[in-house]
Structure formats: C-alpha cells, structure tokens
Protein backbone atom coordinates (compact mmCIF):
# COMPACT_ATOMS: atom_id res chain seq x y z
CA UNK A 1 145.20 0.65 242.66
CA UNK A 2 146.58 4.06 241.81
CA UNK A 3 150.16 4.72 242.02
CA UNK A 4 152.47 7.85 240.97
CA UNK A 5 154.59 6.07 238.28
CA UNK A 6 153.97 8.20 234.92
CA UNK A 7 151.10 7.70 233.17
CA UNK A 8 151.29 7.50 228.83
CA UNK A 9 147.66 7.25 227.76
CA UNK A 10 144.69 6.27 229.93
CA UNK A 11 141.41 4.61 228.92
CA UNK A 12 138.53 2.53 230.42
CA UNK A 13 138.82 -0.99 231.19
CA UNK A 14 136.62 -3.06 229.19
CA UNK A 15 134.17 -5.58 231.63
CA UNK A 16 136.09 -8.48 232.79
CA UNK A 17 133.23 -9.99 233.11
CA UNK A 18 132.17 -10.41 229.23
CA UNK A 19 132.26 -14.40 228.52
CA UNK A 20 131.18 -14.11 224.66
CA UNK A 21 134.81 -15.07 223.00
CA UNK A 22 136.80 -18.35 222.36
CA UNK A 23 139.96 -15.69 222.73
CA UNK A 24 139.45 -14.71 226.45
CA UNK A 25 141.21 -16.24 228.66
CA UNK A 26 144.00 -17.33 225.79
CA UNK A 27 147.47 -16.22 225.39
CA UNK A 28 148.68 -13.43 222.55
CA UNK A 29 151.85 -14.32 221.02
CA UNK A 30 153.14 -10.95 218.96
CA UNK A 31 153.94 -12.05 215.33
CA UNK A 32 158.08 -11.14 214.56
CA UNK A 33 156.79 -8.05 212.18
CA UNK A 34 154.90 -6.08 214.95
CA UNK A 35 158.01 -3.69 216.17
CA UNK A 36 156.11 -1.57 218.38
CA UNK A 37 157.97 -0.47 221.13
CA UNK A 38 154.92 -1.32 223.65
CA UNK A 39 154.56 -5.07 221.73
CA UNK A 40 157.23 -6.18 220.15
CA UNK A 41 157.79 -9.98 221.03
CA UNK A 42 155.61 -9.25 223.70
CA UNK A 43 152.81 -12.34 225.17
CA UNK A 44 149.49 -10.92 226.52
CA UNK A 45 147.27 -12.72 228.87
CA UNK A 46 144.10 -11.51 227.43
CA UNK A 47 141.57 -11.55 230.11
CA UNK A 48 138.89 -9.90 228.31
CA UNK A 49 137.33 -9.86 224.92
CA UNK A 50 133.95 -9.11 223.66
CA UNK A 51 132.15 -6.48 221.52
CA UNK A 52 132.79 -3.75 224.11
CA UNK A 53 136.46 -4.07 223.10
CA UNK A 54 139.72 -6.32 224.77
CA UNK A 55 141.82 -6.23 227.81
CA UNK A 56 144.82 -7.89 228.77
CA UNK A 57 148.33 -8.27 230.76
CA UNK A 58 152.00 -8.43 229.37
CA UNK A 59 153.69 -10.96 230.99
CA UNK A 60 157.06 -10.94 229.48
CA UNK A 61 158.26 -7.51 229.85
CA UNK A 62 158.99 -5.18 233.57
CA UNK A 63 159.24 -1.71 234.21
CA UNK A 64 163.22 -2.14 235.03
CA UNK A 65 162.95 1.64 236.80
CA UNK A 66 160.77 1.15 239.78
CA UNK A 67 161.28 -2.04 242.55
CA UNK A 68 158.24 -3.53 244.69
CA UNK A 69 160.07 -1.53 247.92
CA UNK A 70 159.66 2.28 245.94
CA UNK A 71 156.09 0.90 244.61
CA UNK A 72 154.89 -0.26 248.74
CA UNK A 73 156.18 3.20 250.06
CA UNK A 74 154.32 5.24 247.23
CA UNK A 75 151.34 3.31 247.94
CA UNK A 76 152.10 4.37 251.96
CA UNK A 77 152.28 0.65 252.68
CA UNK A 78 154.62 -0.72 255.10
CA UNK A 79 157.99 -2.21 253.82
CA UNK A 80 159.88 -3.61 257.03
CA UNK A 81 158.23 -7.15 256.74
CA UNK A 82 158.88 -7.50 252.74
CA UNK A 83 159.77 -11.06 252.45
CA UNK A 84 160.29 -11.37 248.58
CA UNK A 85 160.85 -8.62 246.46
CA UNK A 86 158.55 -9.44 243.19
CA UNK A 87 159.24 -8.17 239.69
CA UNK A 88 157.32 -5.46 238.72
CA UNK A 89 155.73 -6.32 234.89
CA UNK A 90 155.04 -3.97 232.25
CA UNK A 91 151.51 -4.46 232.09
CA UNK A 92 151.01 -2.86 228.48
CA UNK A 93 150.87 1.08 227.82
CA UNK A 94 147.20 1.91 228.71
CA UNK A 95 147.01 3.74 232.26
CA UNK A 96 150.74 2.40 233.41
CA UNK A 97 149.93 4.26 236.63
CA UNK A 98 147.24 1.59 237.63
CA UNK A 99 148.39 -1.48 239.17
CA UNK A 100 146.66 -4.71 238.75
CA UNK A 101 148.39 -8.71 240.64
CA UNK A 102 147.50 -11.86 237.70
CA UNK A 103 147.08 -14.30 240.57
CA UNK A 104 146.60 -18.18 241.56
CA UNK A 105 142.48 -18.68 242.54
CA UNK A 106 143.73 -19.62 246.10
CA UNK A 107 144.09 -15.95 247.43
CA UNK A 108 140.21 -14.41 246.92
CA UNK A 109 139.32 -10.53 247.44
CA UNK A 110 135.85 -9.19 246.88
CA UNK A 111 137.18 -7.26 244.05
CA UNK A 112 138.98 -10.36 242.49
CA UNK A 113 137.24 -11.27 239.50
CA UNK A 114 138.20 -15.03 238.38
CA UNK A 115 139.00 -15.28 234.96
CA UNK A 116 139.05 -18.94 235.25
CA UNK A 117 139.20 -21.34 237.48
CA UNK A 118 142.79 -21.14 238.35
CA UNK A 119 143.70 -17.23 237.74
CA UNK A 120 142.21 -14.16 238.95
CA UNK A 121 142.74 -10.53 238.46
CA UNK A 122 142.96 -8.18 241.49
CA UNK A 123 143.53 -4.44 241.41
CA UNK A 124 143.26 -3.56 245.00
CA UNK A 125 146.81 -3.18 247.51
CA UNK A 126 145.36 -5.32 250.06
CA UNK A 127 147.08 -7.89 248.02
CA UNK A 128 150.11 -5.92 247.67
CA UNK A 129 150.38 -5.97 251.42
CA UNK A 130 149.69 -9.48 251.47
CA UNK A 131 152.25 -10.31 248.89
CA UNK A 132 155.31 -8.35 250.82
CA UNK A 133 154.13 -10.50 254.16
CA UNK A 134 154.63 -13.78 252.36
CA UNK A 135 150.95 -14.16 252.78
CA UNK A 136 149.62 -13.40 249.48
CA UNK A 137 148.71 -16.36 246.54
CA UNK A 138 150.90 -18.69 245.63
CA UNK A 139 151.62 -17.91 241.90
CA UNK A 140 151.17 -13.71 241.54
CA UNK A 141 152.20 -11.28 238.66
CA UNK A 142 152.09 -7.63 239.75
CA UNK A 143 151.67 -5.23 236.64
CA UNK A 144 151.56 -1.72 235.75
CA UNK A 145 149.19 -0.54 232.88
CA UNK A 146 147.37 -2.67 230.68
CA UNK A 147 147.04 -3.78 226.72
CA UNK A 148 143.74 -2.51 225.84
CA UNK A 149 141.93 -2.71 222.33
CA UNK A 150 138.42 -0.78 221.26
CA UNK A 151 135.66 -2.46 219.78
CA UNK A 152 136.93 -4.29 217.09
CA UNK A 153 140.57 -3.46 217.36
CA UNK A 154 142.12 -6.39 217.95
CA UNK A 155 139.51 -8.49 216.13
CA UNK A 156 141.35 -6.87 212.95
CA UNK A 157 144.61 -6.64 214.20
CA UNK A 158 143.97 -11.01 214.21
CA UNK A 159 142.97 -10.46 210.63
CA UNK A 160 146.21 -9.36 210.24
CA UNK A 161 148.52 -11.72 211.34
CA UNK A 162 149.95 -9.21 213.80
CA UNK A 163 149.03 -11.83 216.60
CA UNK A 164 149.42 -15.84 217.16
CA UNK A 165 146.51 -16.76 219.76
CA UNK A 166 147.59 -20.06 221.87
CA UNK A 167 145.97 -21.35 224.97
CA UNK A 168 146.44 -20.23 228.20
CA UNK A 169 149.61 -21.86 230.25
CA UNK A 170 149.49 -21.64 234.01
CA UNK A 171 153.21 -22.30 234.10
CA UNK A 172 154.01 -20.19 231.02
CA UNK A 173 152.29 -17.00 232.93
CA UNK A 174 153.67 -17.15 236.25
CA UNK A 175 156.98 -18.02 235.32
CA UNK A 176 159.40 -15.06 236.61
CA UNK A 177 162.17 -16.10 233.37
CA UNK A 178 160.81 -13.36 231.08
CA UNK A 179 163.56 -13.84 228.81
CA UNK A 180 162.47 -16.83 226.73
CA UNK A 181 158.24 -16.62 227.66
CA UNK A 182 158.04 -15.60 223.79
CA UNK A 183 159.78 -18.30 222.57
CA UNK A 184 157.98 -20.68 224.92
CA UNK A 185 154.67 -19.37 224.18
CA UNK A 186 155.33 -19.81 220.12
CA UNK A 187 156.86 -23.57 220.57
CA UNK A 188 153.93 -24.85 222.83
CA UNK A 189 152.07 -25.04 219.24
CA UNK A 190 154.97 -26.54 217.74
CA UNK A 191 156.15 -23.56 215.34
CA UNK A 192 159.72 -22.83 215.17
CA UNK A 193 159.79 -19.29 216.06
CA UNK A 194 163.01 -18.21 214.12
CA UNK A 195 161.03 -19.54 211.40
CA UNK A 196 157.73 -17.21 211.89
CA UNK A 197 156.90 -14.61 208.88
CA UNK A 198 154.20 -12.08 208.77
CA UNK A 199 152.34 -14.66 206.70
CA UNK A 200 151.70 -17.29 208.92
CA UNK A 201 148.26 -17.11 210.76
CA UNK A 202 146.73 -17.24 213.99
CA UNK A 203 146.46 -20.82 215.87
C-alpha cells in the first residue's frame, strides 16, 4: 500500500519468498556502537535474507507525526467505525511511504505471504480496513518503510559486530511497549545489555 507520508530513499523489495538463510525469520538486535539515526538501538524482524539481498521490519520505533485516523483518510478509507487506534511503526528508512501490517497467521489475504507459521506480512489496506473494524488479526504491527540490505550488505555488516541475531519472539514483536523491546530482545540470550561493546559477536 501506497500512502502520501514523505518518502527518504526507495528501493526494491527483495523476494519474501527466498528460504536459503538460518537468519530469516530471526530477530536483529543493533549492537550499542551503531548510532545511526535510522538504527540506533533499533530490533528488526528480518523477514527476508538470501543472496538477492535482506528485508526486514523495525519493531521498536513509530513515526510519532502521523496517527492510524490521518493514515485511513489518506488512504480514502473510512474512519467512523475505528475501534482501536494502532501505533504506527517506523518500519526502517527504505520507501517510508509504503505501508506493510507484521501480522498473527489467523487473518490470511492472497497477498499475505507467511513468513512462518505464526506471522505473516501483508501490504495491501484491505487489512487496514479490517484492523479499524476490530476485525483484523489478532496480534498486527502496521509499519511504514522498510530496513533493506543489497546483496551482501548485511552479511558484512554481521561480520562486523554491528548486529546481535536472536530468534524470533512472538511476544517480543507484537508487544506495543516499544520502550524496553531492545533491552528485551538483548536479555532473552542472557547478555547484560549495559554491558554490550562493539566487540562482542553475533548469537
């Protein structure tokens, strides 16, 4: 889905479909030296990785200048039966214009694509109109933009310790605190995160 919020760099989306890598479907924890504005202490749910290159979803940051209400009536959707009002995520800084809903497997469009059994990734509004009904999936992040890597990028950016790589927490990704996700994330492996350097490795 296309929507009018500003655009900073666009780019293709890499195949979700690609099921060659132990790091798809896995959580990116941002190491305490990366102080990019776009990633800094930022968790990505990485839903794609192969040779063609890497996609994936912040889940710990929101675009704080835009609410679901302003997003439905730029998308000419109707607004009048909104029954929850969902945080709009930061989705990560390639094509923040395009909108994409991290969801629970138990709400299924033909344009879902499952991830894995329990998440899917749908970029059409049908689910946006489902969501503001109260009839959309249970568990749902909506997102502008998307993290995306070339071939090879994030491979090296691994290589250097800018990233922790953890397993994928149903809980830990739907969960609308986005304060502490980063923490969370870097304590399900048992690592102290005030503790973290630049040296330590990937999990």
């Amino acid at each position: 889905m296309k929507t009018k919020h500003t655009q900073h760099k666009s780019g293709s989306t890499p195949t979700l479909l690609a099921k060659d890598s132990p790091f798809r479907d896995c959580l990116l924890v941002a190491m305490p030296a990366m102080q990019t504005d776009s990633f800094a202490r930022s968790v990505i749910y990485l839903c794609a990785h192969s040779k063609a290159g890497a996609m994936g979803i912040v889940i710990n940051q929101r675009v704080p200048e835009i609410a679901f209400k302003e997003l439905l009536e730029q998308l000419n959707l109707p607004h009048s039966e909104l029954r929850i009002d969902p945080v709009i995520h930061f989705g990560g800084p390639v094509e923040t214009g395009r909108g994409f809903v991290l969801h629970s497997t138990d709400f299924l469009q033909e344009d879902t694509v499952k991830v894995n059994d329990n998440i899917g990734i749908t970029g059409s509004v049908d689910i946006l109109r489902a969501i503001a009904k109260g009839e959309g999936p249970h568990k749902s992040i909506f997102a502008l933009g998307y993290a995306g890597w070339g071939p090879g990028q994030l491979d090296a950016e691994m290589h250097t310790n800018s990233w922790l790589t953890i397993p994928a927490d149903d809980d830990l990704i739907f969960s609308t605190d986005l304060t502490d996700k980063w923490e969370k994330a870097i304590l399900k492996i048992g690592i102290n995160p005030f503790a973290l350097s630049s040296e330590i490795g990937h999990a």
